[in-house]
Protein backbone atom coordinates (compact mmCIF):
# COMPACT_ATOMS: atom_id res chain seq x y z
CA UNK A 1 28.00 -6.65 -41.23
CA UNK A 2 28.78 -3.26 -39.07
CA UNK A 3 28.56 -3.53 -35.73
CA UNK A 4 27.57 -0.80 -33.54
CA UNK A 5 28.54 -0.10 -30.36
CA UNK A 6 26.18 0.17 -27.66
CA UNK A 7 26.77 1.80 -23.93
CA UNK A 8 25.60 0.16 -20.45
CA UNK A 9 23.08 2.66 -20.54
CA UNK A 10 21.75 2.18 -24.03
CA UNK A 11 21.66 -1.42 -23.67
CA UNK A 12 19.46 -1.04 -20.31
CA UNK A 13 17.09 1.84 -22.49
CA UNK A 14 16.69 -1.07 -25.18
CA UNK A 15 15.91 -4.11 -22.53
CA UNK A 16 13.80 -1.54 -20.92
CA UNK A 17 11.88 -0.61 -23.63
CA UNK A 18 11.21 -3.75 -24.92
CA UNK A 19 10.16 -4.70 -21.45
CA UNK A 20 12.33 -7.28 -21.32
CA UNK A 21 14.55 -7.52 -17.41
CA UNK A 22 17.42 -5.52 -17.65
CA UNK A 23 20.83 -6.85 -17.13
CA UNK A 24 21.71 -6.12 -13.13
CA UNK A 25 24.05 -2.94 -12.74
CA UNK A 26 25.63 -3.21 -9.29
CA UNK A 27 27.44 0.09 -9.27
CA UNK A 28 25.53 2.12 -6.21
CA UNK A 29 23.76 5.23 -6.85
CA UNK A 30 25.17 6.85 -3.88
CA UNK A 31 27.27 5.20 -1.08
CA UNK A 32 23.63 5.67 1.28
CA UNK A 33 20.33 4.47 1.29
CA UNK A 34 17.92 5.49 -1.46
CA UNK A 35 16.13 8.62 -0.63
CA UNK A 36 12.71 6.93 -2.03
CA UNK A 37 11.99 3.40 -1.39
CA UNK A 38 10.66 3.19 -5.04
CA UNK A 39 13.58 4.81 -7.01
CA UNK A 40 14.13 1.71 -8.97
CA UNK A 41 17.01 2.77 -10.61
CA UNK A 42 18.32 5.80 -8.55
CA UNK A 43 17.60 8.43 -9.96
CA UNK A 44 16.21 10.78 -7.43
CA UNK A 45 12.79 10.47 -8.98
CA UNK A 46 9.93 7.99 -7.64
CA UNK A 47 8.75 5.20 -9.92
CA UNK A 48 5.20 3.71 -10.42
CA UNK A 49 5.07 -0.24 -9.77
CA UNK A 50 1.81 -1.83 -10.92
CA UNK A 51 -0.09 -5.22 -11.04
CA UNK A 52 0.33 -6.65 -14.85
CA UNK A 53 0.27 -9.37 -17.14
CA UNK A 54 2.98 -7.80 -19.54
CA UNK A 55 2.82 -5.39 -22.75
CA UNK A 56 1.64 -8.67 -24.85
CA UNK A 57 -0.23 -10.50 -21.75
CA UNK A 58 3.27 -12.93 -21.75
CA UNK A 59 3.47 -13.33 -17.61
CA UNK A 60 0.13 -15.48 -17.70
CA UNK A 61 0.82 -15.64 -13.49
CA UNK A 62 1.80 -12.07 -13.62
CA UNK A 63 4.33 -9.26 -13.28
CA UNK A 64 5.02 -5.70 -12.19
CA UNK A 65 5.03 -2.98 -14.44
CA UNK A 66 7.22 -0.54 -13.95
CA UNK A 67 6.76 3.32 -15.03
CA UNK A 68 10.04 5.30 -14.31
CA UNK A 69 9.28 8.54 -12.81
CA UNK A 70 10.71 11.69 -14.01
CA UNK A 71 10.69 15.59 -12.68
CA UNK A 72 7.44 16.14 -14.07
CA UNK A 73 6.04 12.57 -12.75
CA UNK A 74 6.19 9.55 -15.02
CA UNK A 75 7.95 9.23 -17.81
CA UNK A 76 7.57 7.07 -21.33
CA UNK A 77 10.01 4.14 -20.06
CA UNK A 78 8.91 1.20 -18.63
CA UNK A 79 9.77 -2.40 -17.39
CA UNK A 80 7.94 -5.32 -16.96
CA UNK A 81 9.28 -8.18 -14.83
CA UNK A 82 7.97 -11.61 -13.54
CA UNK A 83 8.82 -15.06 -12.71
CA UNK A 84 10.24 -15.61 -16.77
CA UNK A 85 12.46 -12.75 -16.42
CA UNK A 86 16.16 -13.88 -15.77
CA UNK A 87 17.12 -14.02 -12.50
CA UNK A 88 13.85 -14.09 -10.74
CA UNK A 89 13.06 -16.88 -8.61
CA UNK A 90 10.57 -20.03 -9.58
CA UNK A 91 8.68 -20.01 -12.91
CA UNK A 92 5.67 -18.33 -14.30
CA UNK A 93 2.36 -20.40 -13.92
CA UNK A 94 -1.28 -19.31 -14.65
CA UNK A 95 -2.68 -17.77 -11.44
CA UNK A 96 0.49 -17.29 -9.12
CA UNK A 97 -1.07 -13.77 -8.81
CA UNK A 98 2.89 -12.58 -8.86
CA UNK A 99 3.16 -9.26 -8.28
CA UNK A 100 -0.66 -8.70 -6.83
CA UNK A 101 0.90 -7.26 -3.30
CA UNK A 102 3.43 -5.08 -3.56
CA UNK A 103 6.00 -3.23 -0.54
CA UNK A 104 9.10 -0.92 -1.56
CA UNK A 105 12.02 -0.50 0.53
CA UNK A 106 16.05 -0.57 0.19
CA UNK A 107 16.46 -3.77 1.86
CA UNK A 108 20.37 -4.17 0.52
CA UNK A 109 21.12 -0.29 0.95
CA UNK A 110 22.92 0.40 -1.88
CA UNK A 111 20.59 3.30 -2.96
CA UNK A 112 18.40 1.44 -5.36
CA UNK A 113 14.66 1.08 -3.98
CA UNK A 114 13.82 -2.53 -4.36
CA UNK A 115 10.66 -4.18 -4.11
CA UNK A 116 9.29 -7.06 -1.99
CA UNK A 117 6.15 -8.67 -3.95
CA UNK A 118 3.86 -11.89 -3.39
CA UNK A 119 2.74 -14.66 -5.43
CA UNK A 120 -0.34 -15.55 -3.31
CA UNK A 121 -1.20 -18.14 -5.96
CA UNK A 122 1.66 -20.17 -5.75
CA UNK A 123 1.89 -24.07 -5.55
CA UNK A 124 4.84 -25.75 -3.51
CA UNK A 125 5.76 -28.74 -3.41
CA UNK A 126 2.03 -30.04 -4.78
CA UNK A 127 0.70 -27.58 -1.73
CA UNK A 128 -1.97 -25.03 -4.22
CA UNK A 129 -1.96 -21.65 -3.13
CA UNK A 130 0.60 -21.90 -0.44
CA UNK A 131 2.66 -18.62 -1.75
CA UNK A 132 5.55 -16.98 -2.13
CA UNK A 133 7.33 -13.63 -1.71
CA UNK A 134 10.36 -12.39 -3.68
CA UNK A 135 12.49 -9.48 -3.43
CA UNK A 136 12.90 -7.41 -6.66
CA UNK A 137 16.30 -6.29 -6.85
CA UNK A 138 17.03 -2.15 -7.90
CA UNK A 139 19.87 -1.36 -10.27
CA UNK A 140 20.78 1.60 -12.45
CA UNK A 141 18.80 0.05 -15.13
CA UNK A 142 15.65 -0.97 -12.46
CA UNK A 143 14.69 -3.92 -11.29
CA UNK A 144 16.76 -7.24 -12.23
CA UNK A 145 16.96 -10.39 -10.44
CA UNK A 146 14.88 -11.70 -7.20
CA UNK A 147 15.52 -13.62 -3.99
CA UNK A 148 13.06 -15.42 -2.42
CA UNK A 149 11.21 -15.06 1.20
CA UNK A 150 11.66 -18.60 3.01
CA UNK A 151 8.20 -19.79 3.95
CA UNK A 152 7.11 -20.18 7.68
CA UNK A 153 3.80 -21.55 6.49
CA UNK A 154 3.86 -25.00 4.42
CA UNK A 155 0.75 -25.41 4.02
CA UNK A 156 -1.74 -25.33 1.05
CA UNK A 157 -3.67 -21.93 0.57
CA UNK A 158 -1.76 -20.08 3.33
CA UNK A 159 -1.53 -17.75 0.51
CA UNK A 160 1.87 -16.39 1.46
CA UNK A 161 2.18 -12.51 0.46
CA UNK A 162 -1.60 -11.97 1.21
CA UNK A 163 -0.23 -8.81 2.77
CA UNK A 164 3.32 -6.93 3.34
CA UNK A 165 4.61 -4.43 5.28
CA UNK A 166 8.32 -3.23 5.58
CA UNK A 167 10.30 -0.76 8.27
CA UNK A 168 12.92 -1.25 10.92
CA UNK A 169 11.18 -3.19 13.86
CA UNK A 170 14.27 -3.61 15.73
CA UNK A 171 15.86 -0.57 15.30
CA UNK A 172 19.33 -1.63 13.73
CA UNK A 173 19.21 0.32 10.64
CA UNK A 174 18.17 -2.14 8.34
CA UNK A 175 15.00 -2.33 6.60
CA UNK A 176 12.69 -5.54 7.94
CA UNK A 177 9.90 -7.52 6.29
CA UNK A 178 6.09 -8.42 7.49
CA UNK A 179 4.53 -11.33 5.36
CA UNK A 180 1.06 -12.40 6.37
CA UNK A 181 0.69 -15.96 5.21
CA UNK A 182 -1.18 -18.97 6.74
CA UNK A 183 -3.40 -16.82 8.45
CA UNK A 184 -0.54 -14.99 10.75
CA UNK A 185 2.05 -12.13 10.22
CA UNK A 186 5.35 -13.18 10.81
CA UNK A 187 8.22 -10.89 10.95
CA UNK A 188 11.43 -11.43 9.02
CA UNK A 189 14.16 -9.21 11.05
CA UNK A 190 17.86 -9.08 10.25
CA UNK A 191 19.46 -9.25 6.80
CA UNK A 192 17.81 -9.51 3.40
CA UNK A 193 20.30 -8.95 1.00
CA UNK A 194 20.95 -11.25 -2.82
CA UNK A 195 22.46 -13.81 -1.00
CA UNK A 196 19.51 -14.53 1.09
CA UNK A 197 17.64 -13.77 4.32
CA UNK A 198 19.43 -13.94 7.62
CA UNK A 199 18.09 -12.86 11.13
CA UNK A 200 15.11 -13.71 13.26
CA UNK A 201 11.41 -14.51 11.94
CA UNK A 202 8.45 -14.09 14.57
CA UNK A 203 5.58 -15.27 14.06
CA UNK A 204 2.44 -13.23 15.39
CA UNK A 205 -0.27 -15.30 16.62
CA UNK A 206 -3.01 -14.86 19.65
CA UNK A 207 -3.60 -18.53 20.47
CA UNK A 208 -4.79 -19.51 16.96
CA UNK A 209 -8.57 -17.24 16.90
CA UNK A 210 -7.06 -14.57 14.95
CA UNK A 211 -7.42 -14.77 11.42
CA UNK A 212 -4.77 -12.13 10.00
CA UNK A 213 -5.15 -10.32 6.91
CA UNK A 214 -3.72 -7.07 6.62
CA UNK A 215 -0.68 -5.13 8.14
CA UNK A 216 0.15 -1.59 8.58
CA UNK A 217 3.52 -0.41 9.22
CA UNK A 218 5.11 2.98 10.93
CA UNK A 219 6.36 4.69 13.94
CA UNK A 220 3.94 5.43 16.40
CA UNK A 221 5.31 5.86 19.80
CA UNK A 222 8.06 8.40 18.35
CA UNK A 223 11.34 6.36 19.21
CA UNK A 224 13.36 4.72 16.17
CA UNK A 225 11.96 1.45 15.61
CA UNK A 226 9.43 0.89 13.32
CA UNK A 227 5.45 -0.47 14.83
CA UNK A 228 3.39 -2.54 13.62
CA UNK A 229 -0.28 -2.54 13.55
CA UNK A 230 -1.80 -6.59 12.39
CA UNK A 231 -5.69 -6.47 11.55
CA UNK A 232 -7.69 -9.19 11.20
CA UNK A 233 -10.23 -11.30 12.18
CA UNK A 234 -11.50 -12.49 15.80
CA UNK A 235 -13.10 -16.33 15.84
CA UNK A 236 -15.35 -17.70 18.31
CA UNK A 237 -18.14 -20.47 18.79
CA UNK A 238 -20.24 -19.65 15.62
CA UNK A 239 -18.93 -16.15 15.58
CA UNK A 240 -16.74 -13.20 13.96
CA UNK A 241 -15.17 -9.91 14.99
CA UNK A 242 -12.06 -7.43 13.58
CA UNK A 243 -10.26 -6.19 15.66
CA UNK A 244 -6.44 -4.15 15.26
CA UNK A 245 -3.72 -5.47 17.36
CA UNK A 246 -0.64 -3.11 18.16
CA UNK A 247 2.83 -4.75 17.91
CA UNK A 248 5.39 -2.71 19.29
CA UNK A 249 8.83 -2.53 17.56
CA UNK A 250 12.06 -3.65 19.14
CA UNK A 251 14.95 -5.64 19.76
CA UNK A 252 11.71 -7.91 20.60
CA UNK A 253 8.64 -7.10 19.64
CA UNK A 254 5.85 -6.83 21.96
CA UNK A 255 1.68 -7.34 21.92
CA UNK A 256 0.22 -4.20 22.62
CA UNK A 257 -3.38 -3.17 22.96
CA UNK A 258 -5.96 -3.91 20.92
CA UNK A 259 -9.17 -1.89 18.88
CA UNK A 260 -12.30 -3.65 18.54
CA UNK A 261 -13.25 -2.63 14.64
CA UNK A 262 -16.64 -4.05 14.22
CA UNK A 263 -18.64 -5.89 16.98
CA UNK A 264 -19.20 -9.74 17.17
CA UNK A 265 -21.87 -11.15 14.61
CA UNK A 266 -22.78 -14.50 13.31
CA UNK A 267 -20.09 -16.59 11.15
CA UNK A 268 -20.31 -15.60 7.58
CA UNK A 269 -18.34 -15.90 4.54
CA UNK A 270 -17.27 -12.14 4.75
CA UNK A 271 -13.66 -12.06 4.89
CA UNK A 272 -10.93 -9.23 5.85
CA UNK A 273 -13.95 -7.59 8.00
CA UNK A 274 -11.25 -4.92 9.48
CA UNK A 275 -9.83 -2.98 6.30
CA UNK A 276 -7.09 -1.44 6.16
CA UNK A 277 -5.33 1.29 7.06
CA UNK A 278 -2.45 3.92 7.02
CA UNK A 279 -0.19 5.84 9.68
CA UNK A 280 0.62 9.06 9.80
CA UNK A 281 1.32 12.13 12.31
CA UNK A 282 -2.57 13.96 12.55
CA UNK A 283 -1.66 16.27 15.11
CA UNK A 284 2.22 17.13 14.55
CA UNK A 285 3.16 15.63 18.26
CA UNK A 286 5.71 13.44 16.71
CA UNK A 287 4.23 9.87 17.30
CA UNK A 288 2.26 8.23 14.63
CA UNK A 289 -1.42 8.20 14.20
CA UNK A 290 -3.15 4.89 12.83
CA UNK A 291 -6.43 5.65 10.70
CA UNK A 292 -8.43 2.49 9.63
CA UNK A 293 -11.37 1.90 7.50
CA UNK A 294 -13.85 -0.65 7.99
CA UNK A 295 -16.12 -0.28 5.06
CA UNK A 296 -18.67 -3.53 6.08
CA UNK A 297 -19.36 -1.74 9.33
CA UNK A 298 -23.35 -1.56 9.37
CA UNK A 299 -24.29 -3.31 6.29
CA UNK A 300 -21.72 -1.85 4.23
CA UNK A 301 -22.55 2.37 6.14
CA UNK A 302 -18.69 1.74 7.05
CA UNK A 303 -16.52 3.58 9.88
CA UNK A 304 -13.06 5.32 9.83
CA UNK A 305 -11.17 4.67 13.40
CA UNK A 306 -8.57 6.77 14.58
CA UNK A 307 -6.28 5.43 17.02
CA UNK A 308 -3.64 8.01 17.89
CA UNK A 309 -0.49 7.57 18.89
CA UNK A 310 1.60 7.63 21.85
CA UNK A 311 4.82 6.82 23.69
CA UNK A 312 3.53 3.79 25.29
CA UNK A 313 1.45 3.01 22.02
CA UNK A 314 -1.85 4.42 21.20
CA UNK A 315 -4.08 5.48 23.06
CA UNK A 316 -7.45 7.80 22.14
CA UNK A 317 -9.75 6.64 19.88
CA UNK A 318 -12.13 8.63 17.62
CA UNK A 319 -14.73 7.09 15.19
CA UNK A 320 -15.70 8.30 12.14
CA UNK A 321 -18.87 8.09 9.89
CA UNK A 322 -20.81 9.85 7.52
CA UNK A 323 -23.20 10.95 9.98
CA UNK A 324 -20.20 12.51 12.33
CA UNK A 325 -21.10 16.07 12.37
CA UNK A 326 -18.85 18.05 9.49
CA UNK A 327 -18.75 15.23 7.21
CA UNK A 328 -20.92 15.30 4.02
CA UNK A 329 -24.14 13.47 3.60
CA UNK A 330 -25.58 10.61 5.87
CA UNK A 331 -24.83 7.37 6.89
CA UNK A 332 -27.13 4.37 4.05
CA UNK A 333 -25.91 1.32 3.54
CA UNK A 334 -23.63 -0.16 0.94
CA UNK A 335 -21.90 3.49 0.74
CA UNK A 336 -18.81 1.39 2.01
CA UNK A 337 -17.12 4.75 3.78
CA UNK A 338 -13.25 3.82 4.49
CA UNK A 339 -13.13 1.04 1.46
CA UNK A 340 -10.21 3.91 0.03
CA UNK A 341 -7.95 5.48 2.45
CA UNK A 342 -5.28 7.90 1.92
CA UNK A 343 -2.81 10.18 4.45
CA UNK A 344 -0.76 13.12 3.27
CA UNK A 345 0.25 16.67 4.25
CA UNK A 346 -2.56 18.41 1.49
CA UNK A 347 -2.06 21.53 2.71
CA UNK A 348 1.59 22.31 3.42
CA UNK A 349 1.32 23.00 6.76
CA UNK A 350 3.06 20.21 8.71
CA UNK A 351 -0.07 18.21 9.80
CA UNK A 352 -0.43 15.18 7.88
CA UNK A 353 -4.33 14.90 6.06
CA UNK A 354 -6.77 12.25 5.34
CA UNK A 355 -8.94 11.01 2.46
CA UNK A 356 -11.18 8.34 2.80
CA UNK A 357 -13.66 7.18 0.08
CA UNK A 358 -17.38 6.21 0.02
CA UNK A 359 -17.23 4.41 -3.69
CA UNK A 360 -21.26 3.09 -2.83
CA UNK A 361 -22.41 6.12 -2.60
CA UNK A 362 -25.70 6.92 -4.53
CA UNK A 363 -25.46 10.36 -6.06
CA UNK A 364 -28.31 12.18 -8.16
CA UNK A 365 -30.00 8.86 -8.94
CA UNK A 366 -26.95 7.04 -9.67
CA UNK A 367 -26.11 4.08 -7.35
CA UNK A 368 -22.19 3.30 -6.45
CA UNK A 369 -21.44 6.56 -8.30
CA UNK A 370 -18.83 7.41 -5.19
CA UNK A 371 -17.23 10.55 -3.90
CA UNK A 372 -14.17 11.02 -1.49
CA UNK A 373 -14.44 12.91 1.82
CA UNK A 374 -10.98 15.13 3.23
CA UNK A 375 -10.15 15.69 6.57
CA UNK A 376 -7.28 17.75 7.80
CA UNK A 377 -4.80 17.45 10.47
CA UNK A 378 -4.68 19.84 13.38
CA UNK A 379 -2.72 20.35 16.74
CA UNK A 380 -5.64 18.30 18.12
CA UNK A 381 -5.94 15.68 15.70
CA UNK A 382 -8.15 15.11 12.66
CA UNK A 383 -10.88 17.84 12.34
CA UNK A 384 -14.14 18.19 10.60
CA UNK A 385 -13.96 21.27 10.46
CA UNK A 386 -13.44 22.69 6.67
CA UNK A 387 -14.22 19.09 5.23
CA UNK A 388 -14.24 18.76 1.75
CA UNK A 389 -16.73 16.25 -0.51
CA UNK A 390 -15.71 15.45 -3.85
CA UNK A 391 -17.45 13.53 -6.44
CA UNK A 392 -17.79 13.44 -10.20
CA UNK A 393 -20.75 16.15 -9.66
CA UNK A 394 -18.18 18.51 -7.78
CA UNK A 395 -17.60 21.12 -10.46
CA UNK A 396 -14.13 20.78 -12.21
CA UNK A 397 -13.59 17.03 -11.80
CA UNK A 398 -13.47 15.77 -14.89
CA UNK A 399 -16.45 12.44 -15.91
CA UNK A 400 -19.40 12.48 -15.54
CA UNK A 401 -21.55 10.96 -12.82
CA UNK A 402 -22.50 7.70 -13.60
CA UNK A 403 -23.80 5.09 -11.92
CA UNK A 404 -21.22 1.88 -11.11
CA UNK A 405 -18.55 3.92 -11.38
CA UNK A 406 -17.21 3.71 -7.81
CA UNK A 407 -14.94 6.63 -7.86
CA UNK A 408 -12.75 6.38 -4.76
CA UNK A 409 -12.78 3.13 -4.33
CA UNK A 410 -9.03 3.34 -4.14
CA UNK A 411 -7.04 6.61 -3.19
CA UNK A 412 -3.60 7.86 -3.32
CA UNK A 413 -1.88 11.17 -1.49
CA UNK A 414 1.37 11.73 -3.16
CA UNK A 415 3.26 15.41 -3.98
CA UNK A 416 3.95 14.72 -7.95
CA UNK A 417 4.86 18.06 -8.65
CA UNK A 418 7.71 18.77 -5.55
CA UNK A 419 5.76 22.16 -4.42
CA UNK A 420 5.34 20.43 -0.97
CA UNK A 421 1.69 19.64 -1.03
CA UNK A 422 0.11 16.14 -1.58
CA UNK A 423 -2.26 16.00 -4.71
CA UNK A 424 -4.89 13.18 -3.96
CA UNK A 425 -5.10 10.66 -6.97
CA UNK A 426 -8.74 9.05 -7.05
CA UNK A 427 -9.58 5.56 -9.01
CA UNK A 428 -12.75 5.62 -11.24
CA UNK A 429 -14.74 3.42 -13.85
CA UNK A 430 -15.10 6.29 -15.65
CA UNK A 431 -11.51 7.60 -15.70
CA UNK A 432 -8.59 8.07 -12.61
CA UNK A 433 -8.26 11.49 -11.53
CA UNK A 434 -5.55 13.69 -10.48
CA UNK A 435 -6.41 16.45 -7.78
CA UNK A 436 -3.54 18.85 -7.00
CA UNK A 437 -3.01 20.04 -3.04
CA UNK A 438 -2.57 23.65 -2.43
CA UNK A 439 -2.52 26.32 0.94
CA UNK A 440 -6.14 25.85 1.16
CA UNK A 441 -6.41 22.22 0.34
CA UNK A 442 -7.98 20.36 -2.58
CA UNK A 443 -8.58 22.45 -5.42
CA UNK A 444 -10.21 20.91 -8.77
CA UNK A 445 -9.08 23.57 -11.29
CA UNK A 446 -5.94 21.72 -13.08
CA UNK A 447 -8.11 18.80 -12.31
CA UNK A 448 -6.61 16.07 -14.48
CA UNK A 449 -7.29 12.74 -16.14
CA UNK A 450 -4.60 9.81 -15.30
CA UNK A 451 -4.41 6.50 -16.47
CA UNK A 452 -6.09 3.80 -14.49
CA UNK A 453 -3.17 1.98 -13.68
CA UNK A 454 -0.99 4.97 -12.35
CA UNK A 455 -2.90 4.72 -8.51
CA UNK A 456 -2.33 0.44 -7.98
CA UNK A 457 1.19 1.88 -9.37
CA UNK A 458 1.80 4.36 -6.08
CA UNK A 459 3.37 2.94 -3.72
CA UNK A 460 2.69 4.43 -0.40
């Protein structure tokens, strides 16, 4: 029989292609950290990680599919990897949701992104649903090989993983970990490397009435350390509130202020009341701004809060709804505004932008049809000024209107094509849609079509 000689690189093309895990390549891309948290394989181009259950459905509890992303965006090559794949922690098991939550960062530093992901669905130790995390180690041929996330919370459905969040809280140059899980965000500080996780873990309570479940991670009070913002919900006799909760970074971290998100109502079976959120610099002053939509405010009208930043944490506080003056349309209920939010310098100008989606929206007749509003950053924050509305009736956006279709129900700023503008990615029933950014903001001629996937797959 002739053999045939076959490179590293060939051999990872092959495993690749097939989508099985490729073999781990620990040569370093470059002696520093990777330049993208989600350069898999370190090339100099972001990749696309996405929710999946494999090219033949064979991860029943789930994997990440990866797209490897390429000059032009992404490319034909992809890699799917879950808890069958060698090297990866546990087993795979019908509902571990593996792979559901998703955070990017070069934990090791050896300039391959890597990815933290959850397997909210996880049974322990005959504990259902207690979770797990796992960090996705990057390589020259992508991801290969996990290490897990000890648990904090041993109990069943604490749901470990229900959300992440990754930066440096303490300021030592090393990327850090926030895991909500049991209810609470705890904060894994220190070392995660292969070998394991070494440091500090703090858990993030306020006296057991505060019902975590989401976290948003960033700088806003301008120094070096990474912030944290923990949303969730606020318990009392019979009732429910949301409310944000500042965490400022450190060599401790310390409770800051908090933002009331929606007012106190009756106990209900409504769950993550707050949203979520992103931060980013509005206004150009340096410090972080922290934008968060609440799309059950008001039966469902929803509200956008904007909580800007400061040196001693933030500060002002400006709401946002459909009937704020500038912004499109009015205020009904079920339009969900702030269900989709999105930040990103649109325009090139230096100020960081905002999307935020109304997927209820009723348009022309057709209920949950959905449009996207944009806002854009100025020297004194967010404006309304020059806001744009786009929807499926907007001309150049490619569908048509149709009711159920929900388009921006989940939103993405991200500059695919390097010309230092953010194009603004919008889900859809219909079809995903590609918007490129320009000097005067959103434009739809060039509007594209992308594939439904590609959004879940950008990784903020």
């Amino acid at each position: 029989m002739r053999r045939t000689r076959i490179t590293t690189a060939a051999l990872a093309a092959t495993l690749l292609a097939t989508g099985l895990a490729p073999l781990a390549l620990t040569t370093p891309a470059t002696a520093a950290p990777a330049k993208y948290a989600d350069d898999f394989n370190g090339d100099g181009h972001r990749d696309y990680a996405e929710f999946s259950y494999g090219a033949r459905h064979e991860h029943r509890g789930g994997a990440v599919k990866v797209t490897f992303g390429t000059a032009n965006g992404p490319g034909t090559r992809v890699q799917y990897i879950g808890q069958n794949s060698p090297g990866v922690p546990d087993s795979d098991e019908v509902d571990d949701n593996f792979g559901n939550v998703r955070a990017a960062a070069d934990f090791n530093a050896d300039g391959y992104g890597d990815l933290a992901v959850s397997a909210t669905g996880e049974s322990v130790a005959g504990r259902m649903s207690q979770g797990s995390v796992t960090i996705l180690w990057g390589s020259r041929a992508g991801l290969s090989g996990g290490t897990s996330i000890p648990a904090r919370s041993h109990t069943s459905w604490a749901r470990m993983g229900t959300d992440l969040a990754v930066g440096d809280f303490n300021g030592d140059g090393k990327k850090d970990l926030a895991v909500v899980a049991g209810s609470k965000a705890w904060v894994y500080r220190g070392t995660i490397s292969r070998a394991g996780v070494a440091g500090s873990v703090t858990a993030l309570d306020r006296n057991g009435q505060f019902e975590v479940s989401s976290l948003i991670a960033g700088n806003v009070t301008g120094d070096n350390k990474t912030d944290l913002v923990v949303i969730g919900d606020v318990l009392g006799a019979g009732t429910i509130a949301s409310d944000a909760w500042f965490i400022k970074g450190g060599t401790s971290l310390v409770p800051g202020r908090t933002l009331r998100l929606e007012g106190v109502h009756s106990l209900g079976g409504q769950v993550e009341r707050g949203g979520d959120g992103v931060i980013a610099d509005f206004n150009k002053d340096g410090k972080g701004d922290i934008a968060i939509g609440t799309p059950l405010f008001s039966s469902y009208r929803g509200m956008v809060s904007i909580w800007y930043g400061a040196a001693a944490g933030p500060a002002r506080v400006t709401r946002l709804t459909q009937n704020t003056p500038g912004i499109a349309d009015s205020t009904e209920p079920d339009d969900s505004f702030g269900a989709g939010i999105a930040a990103g310098d649109i325009d090139g100008d230096g100020y960081r932008d905002l999307a935020i989606g109304a997927y209820g929206e009723k348009i022309g007749g057709q209920p949950y049809a959905g449009g996207v509003h944009v806002l854009y950053g100025r020297a004194g924050g967010l404006t309304t000024t020059g806001a744009q509305w786009l929807a499926r009736s907007t001309a150049g956006i490619p569908g048509n209107l149709t009711a159920g279709d929900m388009f921006g129900a989940k939103l993405r700023l991200r500059d695919g094509n390097r010309d230092g503008k953010a194009d603004l990615y919008v889900s859809g029933g219909v079809s995903s849609v590609r918007l490129l950014g320009s000097a005067t903001g959103i434009r739809t001629a060039g509007a594209t079509s992308v594939p439904d996937g590609l959004i879940d797959g950008l990784l903020p």
